[in-house]
N, C-alpha and C. Protein backbone atom coordinates (compact mmCIF):
# COMPACT_ATOMS: atom_id res chain seq x y z
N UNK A 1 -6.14 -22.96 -46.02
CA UNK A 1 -5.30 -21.78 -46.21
C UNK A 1 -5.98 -20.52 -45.64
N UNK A 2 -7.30 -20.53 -45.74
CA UNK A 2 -8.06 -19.19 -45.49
C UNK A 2 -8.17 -19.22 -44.06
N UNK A 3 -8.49 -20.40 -43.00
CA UNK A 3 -8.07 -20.67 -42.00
C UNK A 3 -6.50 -20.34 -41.36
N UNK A 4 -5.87 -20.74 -41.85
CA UNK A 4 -4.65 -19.93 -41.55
C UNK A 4 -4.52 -18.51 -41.51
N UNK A 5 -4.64 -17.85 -42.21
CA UNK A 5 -4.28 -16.27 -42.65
C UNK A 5 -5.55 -15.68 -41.47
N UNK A 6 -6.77 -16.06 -40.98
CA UNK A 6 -7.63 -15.88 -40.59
C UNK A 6 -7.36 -16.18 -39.13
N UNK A 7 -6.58 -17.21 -38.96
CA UNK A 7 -5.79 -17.45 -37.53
C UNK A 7 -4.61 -16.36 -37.64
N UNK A 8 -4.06 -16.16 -38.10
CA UNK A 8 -2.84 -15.21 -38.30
C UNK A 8 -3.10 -14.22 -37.47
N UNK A 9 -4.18 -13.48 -38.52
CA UNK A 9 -4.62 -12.32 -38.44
C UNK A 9 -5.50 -12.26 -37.08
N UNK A 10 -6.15 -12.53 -36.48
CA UNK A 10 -6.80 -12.43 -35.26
C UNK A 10 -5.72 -12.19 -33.97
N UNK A 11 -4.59 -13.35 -34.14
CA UNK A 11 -3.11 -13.76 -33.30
C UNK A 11 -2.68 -12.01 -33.44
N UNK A 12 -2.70 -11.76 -34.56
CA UNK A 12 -1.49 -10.17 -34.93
C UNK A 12 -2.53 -9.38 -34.16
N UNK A 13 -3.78 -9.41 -34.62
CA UNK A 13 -5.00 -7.81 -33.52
C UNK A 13 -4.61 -8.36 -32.45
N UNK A 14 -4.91 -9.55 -31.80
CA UNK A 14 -4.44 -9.76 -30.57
C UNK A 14 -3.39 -8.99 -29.95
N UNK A 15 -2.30 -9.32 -30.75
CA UNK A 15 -1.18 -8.94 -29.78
C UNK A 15 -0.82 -7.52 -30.05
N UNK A 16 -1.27 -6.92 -31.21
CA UNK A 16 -1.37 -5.24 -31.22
C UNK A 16 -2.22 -4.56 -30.30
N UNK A 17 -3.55 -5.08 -29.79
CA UNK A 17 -4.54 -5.14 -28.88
C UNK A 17 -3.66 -4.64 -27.42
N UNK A 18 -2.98 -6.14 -27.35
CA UNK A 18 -2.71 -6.41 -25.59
C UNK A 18 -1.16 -4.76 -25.44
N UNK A 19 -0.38 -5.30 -26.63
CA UNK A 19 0.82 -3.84 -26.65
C UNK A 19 0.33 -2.68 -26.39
N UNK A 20 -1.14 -1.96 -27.58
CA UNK A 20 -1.68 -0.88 -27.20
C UNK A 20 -1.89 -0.56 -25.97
N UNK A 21 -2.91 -1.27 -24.87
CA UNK A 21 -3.37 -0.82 -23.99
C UNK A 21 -2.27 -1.20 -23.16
N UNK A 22 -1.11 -2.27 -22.95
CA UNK A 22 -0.14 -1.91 -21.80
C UNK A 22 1.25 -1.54 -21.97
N UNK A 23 0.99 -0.40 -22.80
CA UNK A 23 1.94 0.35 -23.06
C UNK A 23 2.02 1.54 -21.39
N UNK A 24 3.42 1.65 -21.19
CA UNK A 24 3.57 2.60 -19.86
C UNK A 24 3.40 3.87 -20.24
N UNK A 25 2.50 4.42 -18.99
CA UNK A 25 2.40 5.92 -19.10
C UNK A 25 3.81 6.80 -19.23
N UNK A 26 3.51 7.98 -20.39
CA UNK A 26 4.74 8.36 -20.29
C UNK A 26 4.19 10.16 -19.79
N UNK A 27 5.05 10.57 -18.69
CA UNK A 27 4.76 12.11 -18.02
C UNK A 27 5.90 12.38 -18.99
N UNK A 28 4.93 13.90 -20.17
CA UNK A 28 5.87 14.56 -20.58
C UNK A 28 6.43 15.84 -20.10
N UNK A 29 5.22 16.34 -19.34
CA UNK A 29 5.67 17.43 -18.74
C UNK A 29 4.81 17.79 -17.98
N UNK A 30 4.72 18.93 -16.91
CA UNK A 30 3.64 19.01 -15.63
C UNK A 30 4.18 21.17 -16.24
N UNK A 31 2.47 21.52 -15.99
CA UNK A 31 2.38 22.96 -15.94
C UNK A 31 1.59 23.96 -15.24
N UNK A 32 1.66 24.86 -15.12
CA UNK A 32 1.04 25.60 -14.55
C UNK A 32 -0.25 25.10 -14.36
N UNK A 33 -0.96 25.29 -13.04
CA UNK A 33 -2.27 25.11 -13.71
C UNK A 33 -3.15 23.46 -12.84
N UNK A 34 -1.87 23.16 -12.60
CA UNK A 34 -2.23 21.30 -11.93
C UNK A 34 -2.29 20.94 -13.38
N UNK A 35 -1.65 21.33 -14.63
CA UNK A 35 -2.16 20.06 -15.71
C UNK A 35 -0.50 19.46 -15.99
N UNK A 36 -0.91 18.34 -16.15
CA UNK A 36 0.25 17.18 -16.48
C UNK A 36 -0.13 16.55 -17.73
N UNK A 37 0.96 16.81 -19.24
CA UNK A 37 0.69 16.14 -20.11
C UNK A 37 1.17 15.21 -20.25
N UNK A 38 0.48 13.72 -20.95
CA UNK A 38 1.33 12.59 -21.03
C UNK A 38 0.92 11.75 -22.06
N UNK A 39 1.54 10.60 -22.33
CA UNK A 39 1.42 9.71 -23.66
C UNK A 39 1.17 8.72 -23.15
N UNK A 40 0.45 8.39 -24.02
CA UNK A 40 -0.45 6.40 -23.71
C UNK A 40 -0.96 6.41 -22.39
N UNK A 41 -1.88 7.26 -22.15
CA UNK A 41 -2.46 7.50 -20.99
C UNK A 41 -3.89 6.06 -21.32
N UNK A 42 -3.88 5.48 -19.87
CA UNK A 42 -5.14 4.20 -19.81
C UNK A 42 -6.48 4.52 -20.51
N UNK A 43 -6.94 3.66 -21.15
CA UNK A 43 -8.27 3.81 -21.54
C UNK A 43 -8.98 3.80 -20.61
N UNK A 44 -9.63 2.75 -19.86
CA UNK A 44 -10.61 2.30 -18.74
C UNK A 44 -10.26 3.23 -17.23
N UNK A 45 -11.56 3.74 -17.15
CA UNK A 45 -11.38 4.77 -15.98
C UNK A 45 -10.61 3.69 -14.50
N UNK A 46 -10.70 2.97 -14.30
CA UNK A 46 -10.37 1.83 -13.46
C UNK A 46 -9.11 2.17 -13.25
N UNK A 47 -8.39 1.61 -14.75
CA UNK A 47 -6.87 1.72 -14.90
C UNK A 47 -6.27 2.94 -14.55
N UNK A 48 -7.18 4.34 -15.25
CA UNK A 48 -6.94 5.40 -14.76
C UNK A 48 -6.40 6.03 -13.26
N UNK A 49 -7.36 5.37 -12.52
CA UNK A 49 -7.52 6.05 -11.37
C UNK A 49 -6.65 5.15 -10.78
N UNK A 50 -5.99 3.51 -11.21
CA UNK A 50 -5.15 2.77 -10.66
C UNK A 50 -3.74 3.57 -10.70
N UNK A 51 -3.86 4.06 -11.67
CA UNK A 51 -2.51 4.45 -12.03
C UNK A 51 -1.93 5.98 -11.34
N UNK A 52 -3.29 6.71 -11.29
CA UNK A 52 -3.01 8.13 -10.58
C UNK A 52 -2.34 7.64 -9.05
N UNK A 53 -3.05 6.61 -8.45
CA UNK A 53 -2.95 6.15 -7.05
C UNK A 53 -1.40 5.86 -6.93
N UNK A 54 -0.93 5.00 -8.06
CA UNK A 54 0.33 4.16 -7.92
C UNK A 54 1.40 5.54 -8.35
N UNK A 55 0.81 6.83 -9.12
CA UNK A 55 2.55 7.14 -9.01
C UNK A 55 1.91 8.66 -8.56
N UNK A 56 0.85 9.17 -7.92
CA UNK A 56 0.80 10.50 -7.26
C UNK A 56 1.69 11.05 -6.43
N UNK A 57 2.42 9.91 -5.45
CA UNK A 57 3.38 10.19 -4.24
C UNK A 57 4.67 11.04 -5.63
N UNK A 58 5.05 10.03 -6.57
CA UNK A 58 5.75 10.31 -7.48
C UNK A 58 5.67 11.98 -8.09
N UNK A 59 4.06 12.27 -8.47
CA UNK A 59 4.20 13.28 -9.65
C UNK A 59 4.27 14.29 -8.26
N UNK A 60 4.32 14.07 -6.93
CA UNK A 60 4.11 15.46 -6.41
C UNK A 60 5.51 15.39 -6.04
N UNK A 61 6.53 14.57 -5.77
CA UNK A 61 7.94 15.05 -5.67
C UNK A 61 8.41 15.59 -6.30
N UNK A 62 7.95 14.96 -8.02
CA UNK A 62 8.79 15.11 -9.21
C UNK A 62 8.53 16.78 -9.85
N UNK A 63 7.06 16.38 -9.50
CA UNK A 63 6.48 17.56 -10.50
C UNK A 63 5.71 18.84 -9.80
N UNK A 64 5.77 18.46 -8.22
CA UNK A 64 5.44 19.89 -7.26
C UNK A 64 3.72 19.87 -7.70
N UNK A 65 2.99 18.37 -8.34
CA UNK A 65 1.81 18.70 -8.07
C UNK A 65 1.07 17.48 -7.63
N UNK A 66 0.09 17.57 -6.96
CA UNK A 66 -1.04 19.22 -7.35
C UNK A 66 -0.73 20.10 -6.52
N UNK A 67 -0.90 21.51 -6.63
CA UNK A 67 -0.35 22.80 -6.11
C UNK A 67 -2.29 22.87 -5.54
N UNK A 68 -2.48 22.92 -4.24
CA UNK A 68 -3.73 22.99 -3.14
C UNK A 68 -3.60 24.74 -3.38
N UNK A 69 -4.78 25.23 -3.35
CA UNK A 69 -5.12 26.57 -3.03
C UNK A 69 -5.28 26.74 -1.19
N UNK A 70 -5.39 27.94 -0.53
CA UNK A 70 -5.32 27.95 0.47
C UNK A 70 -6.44 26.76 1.31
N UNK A 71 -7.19 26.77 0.72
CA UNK A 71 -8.59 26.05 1.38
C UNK A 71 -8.60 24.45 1.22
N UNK A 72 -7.52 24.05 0.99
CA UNK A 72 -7.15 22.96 0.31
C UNK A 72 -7.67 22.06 -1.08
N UNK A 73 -8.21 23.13 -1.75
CA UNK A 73 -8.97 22.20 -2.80
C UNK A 73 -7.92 22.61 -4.17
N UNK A 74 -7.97 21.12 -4.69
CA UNK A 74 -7.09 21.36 -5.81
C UNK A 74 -7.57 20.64 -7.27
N UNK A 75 -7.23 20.69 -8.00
CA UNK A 75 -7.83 19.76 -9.38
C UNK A 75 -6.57 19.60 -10.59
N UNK A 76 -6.30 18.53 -10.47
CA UNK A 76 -4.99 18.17 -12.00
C UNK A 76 -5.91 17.99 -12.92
N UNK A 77 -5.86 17.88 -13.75
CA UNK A 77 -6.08 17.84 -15.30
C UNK A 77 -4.83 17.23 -16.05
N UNK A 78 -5.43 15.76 -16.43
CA UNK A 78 -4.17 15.28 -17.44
C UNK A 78 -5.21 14.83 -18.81
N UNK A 79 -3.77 15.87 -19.44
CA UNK A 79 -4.19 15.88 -20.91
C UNK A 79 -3.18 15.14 -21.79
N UNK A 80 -3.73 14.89 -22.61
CA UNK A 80 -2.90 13.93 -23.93
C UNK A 80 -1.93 15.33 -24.53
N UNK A 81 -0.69 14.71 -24.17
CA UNK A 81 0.55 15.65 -25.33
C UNK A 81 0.10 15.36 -26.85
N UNK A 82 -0.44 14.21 -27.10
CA UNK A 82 -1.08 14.68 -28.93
C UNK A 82 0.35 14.50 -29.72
N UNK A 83 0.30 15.74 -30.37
CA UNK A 83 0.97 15.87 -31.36
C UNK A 83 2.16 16.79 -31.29
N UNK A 84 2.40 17.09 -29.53
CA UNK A 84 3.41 17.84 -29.09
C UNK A 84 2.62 19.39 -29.51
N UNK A 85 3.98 20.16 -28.92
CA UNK A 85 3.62 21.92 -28.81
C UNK A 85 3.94 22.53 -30.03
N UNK A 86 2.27 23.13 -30.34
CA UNK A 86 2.47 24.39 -31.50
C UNK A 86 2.79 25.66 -31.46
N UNK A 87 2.65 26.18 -32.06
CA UNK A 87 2.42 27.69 -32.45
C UNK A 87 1.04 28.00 -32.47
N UNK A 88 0.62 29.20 -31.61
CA UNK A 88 -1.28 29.56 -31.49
C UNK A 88 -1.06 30.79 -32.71
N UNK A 89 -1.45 30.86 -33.63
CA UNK A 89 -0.77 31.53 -35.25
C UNK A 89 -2.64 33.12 -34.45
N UNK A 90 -3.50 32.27 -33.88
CA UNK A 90 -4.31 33.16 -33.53
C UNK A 90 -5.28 33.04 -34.65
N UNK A 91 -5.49 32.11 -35.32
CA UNK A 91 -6.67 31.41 -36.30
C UNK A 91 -7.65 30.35 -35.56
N UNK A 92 -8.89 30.60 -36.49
CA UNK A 92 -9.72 29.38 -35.68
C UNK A 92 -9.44 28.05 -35.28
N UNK A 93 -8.59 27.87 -36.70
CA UNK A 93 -8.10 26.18 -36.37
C UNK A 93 -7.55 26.80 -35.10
N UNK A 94 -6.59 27.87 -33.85
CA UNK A 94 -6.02 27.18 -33.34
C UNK A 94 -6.95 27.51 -32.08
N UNK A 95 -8.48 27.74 -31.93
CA UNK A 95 -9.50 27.82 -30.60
C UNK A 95 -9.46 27.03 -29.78
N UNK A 96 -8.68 25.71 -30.40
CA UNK A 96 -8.86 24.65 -29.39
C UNK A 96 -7.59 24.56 -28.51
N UNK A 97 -6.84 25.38 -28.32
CA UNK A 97 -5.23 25.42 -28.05
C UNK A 97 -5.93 25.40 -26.63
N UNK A 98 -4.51 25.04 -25.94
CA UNK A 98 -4.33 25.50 -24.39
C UNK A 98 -2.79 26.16 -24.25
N UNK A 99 -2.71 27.22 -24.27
CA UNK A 99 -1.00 27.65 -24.33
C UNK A 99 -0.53 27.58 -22.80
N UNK A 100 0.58 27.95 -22.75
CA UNK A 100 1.13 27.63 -21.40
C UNK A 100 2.28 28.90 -21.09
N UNK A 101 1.80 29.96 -20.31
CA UNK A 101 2.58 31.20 -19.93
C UNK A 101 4.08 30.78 -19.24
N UNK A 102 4.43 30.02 -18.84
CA UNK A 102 5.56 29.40 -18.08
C UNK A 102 6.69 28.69 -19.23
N UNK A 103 6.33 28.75 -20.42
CA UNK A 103 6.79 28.20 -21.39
C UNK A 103 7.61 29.98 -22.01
N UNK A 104 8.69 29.43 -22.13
CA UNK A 104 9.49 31.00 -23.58
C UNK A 104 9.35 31.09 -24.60
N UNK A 105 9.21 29.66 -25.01
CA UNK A 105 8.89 29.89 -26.90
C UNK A 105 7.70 29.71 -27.28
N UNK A 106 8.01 30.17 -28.65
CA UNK A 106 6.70 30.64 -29.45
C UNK A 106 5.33 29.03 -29.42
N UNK A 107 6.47 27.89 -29.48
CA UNK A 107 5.76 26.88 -29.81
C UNK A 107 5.48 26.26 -28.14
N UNK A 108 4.46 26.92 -27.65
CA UNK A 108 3.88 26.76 -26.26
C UNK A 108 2.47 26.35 -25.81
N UNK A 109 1.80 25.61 -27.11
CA UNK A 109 0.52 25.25 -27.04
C UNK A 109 0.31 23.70 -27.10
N UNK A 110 -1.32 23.28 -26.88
CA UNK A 110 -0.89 22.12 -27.46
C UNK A 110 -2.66 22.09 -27.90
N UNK A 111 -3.17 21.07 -28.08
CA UNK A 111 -4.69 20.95 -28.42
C UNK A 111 -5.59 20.31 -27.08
N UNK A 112 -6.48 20.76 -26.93
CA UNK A 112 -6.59 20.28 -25.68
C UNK A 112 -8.03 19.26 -25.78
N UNK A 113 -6.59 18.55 -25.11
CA UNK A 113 -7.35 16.94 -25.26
C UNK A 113 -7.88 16.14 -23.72
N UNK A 114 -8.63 16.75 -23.38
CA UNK A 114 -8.61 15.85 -21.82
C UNK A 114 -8.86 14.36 -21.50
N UNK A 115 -7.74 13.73 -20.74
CA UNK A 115 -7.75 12.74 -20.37
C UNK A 115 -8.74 12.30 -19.36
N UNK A 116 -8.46 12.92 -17.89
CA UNK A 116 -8.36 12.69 -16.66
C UNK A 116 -8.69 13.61 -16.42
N UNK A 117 -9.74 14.04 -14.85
CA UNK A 117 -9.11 14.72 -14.15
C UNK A 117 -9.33 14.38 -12.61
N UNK A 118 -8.87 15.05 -11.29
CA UNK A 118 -8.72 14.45 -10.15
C UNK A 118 -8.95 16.07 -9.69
N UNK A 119 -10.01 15.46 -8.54
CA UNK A 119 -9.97 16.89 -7.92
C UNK A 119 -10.54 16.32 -6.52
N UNK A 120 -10.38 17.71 -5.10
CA UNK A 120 -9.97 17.15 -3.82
C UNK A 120 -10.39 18.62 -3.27
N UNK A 121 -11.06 18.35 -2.13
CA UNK A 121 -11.21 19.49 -1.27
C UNK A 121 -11.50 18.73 0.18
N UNK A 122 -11.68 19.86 1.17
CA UNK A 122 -11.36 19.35 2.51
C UNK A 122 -12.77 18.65 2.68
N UNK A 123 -14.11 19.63 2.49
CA UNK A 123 -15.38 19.07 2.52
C UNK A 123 -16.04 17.87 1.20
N UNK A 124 -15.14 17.40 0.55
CA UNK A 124 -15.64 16.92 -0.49
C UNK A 124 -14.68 15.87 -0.84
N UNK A 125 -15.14 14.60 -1.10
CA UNK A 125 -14.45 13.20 -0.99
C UNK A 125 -13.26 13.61 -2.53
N UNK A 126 -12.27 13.07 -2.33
CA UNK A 126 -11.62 13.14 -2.99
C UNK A 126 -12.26 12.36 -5.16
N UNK A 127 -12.42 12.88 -5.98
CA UNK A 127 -13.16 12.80 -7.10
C UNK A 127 -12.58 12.96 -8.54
N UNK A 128 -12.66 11.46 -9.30
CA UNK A 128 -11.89 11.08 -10.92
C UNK A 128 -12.95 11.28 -11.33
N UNK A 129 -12.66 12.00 -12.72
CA UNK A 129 -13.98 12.07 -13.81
C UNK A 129 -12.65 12.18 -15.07
């Protein structure tokens, strides 16, 4: 019996395991700035940088980025949407905010959580950290 429940249970982490990590990236929104927030972003830098490759053609139709400065160097920043957009009330809890000027309402922040980032210049190999 303890064998059973013990097989069970390994079978259930398993397959909560394999769901977690291939769950699809979700783009919630792209802002000022080259930053793009998103949900269930890859753990393993690998996957990461697989995934920037497979839909970049995508986020620059969709989402007009990355926006290159004249000299051509540019840098996205993708951050975890979290817990969605607050209110910066202007307390310590909220130091860790990143607000977003391109946004109208009050609730225009979020916590800043960095995922990713990708950055590119003319003299300098294109670079994930």
């Amino acid at each position: 019996m303890i064998k059973r429940i013990t097989l069970l249970l390994a079978f259930a982490v398993s397959i909560g395991t394999i769901w977690w990590f291939s769950r699809p990236v979700e783009i919630v929104a792209a802002h000022q700035h080259n930053i793009l927030l998103v949900k269930h972003f890859p753990y393993f830098k690998s996957q990461k940088i697989a995934w920037w490759e497979a839909n970049k053609d995508m986020i620059k139709e969709k989402y007009g980025l990355p926006v290159t400065d004249e000299e051509g160097f540019y840098t996205v920043y993708i951050l975890d949407y979290g817990d969605g957009y607050r209110v910066n009330r202007g307390t310590d809890e909220d130091a860790d905010l990143i607000c977003f000027d391109d946004m109208k309402s009050n609730a225009n922040c979020i916590e800043k959580e960095p995922l990713f980032r990708i950055s590119h210049s003319r003299n300098i190999p294109l670079s994930y950290e």
